[in-house]
C-alpha atoms as a PDB file:
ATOM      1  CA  UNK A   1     131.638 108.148 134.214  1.00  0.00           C
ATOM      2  CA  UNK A   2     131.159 106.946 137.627  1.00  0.00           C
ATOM      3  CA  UNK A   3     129.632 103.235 137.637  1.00  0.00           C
ATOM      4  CA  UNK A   4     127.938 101.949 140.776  1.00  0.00           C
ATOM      5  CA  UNK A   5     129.395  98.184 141.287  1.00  0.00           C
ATOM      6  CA  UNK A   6     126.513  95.242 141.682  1.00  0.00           C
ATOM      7  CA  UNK A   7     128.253  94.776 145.261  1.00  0.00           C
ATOM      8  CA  UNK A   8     128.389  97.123 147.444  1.00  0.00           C
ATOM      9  CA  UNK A   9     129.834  95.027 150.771  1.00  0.00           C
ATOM     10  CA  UNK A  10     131.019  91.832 151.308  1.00  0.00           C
ATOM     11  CA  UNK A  11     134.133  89.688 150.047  1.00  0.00           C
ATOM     12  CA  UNK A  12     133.162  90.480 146.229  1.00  0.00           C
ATOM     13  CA  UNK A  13     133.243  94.572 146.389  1.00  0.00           C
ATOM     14  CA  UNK A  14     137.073  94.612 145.002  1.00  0.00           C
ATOM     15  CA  UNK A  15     136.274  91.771 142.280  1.00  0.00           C
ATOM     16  CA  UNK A  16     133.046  93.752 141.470  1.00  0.00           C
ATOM     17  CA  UNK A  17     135.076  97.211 141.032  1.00  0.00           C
ATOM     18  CA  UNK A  18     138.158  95.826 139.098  1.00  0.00           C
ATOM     19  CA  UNK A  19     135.953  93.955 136.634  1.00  0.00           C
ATOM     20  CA  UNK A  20     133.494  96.693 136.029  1.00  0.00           C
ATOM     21  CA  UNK A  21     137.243  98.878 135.547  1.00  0.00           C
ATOM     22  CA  UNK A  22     138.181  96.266 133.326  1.00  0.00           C
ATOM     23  CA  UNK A  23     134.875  96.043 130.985  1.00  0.00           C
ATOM     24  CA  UNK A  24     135.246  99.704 130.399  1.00  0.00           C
ATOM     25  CA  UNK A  25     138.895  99.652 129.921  1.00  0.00           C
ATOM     26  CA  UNK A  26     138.564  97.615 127.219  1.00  0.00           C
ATOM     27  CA  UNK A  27     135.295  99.973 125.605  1.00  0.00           C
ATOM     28  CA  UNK A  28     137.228 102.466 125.756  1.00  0.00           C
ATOM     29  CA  UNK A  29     140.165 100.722 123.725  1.00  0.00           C
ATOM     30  CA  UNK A  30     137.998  99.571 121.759  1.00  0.00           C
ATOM     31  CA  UNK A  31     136.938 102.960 120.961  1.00  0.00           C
ATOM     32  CA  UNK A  32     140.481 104.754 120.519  1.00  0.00           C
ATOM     33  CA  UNK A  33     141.352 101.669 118.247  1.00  0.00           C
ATOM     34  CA  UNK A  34     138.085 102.869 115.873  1.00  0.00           C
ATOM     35  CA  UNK A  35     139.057 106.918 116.504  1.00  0.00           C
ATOM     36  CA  UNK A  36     142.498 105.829 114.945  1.00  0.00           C
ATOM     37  CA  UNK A  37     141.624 103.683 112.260  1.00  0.00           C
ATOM     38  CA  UNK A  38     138.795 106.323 111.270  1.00  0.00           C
ATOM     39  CA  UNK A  39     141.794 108.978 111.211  1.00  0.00           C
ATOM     40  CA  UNK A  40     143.785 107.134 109.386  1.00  0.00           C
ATOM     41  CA  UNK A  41     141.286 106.433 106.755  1.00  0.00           C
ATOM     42  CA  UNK A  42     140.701 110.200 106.485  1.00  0.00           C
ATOM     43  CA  UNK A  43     144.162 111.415 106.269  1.00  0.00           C
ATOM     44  CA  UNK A  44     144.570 109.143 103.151  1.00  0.00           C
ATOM     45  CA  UNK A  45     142.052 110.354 101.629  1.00  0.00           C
ATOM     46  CA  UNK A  46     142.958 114.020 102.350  1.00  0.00           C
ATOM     47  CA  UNK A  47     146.456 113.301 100.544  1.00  0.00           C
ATOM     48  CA  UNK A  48     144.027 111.949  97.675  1.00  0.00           C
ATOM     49  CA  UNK A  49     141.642 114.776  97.687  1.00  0.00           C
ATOM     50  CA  UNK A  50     145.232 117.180  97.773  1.00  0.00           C
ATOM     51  CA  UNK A  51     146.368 115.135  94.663  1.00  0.00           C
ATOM     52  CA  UNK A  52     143.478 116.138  92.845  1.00  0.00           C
ATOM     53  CA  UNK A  53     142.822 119.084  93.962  1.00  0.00           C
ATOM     54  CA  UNK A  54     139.104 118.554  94.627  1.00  0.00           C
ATOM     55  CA  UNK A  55     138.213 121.435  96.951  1.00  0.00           C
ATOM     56  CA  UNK A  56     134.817 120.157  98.305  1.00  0.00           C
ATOM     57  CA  UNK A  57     136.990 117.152  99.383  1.00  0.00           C
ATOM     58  CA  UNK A  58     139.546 118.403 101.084  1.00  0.00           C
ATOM     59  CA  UNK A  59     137.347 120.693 103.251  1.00  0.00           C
ATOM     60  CA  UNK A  60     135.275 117.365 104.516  1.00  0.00           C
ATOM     61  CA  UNK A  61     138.355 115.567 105.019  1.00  0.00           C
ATOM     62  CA  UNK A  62     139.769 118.226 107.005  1.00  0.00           C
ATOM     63  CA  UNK A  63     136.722 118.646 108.977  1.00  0.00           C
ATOM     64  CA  UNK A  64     136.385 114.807 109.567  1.00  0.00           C
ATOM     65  CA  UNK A  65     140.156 115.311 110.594  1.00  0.00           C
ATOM     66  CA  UNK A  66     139.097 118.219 113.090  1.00  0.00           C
ATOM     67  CA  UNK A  67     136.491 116.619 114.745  1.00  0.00           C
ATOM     68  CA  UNK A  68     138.419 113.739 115.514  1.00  0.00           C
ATOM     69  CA  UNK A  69     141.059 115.870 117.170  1.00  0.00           C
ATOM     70  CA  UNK A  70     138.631 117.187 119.301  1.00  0.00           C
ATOM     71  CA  UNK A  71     137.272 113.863 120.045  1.00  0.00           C
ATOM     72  CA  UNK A  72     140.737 113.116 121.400  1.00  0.00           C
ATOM     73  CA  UNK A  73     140.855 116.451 123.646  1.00  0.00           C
ATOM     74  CA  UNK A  74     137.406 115.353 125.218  1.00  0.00           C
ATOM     75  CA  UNK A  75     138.721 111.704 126.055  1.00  0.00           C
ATOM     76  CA  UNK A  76     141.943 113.470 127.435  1.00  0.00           C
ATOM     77  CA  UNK A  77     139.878 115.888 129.421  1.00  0.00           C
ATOM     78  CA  UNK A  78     137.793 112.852 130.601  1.00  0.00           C
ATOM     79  CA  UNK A  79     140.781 111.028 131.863  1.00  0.00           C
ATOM     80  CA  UNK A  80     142.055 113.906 133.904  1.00  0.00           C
ATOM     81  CA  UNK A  81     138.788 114.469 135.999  1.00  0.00           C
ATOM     82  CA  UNK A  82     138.539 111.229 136.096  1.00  0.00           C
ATOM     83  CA  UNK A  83     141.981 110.816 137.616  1.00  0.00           C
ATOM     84  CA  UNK A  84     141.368 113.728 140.014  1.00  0.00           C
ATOM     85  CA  UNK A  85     138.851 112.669 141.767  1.00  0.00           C
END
């Protein structure tokens, strides 16, 4: 994501970048911190679904489990280009 800072010249153009940098630093902790917790949440109840063996269950969980994974492959993907350019 490429923001466009609310200053553009002048003495407040480096303020302007690091706390726009900052703000979305923090969404996007913010967002990892959910990611987690929600993977958490679904790995226990995988190992619940595995103790009782209730099929339908275990294939949501794992699917919950899978698109989370790929959520984390995006973000790293993100962070590369991002880093690149």
């Amino acid at each position: 994501m490429i923001f466009q800072p609310r200053f553009t010249t002048g003495p407040f153009l480096s303020a302007s970048i690091a706390l726009e940098d900052l703000a979305v630093n923090f969404y996007f902790s913010y967002l990892l911190e959910e990611a987690v917790e929600k993977q958490k949440e679904c790995e226990d109840a995988l190992r619940e679904a595995k103790k009782t063996q209730d099929d339908a269950l275990i294939k949501q969980c794992e699917y919950d489990l899978a698109i989370i994974e790929r959520a984390y492959e995006l973000s790293l993907i993100s962070e590369r280009y991002e880093t690149v350019q």
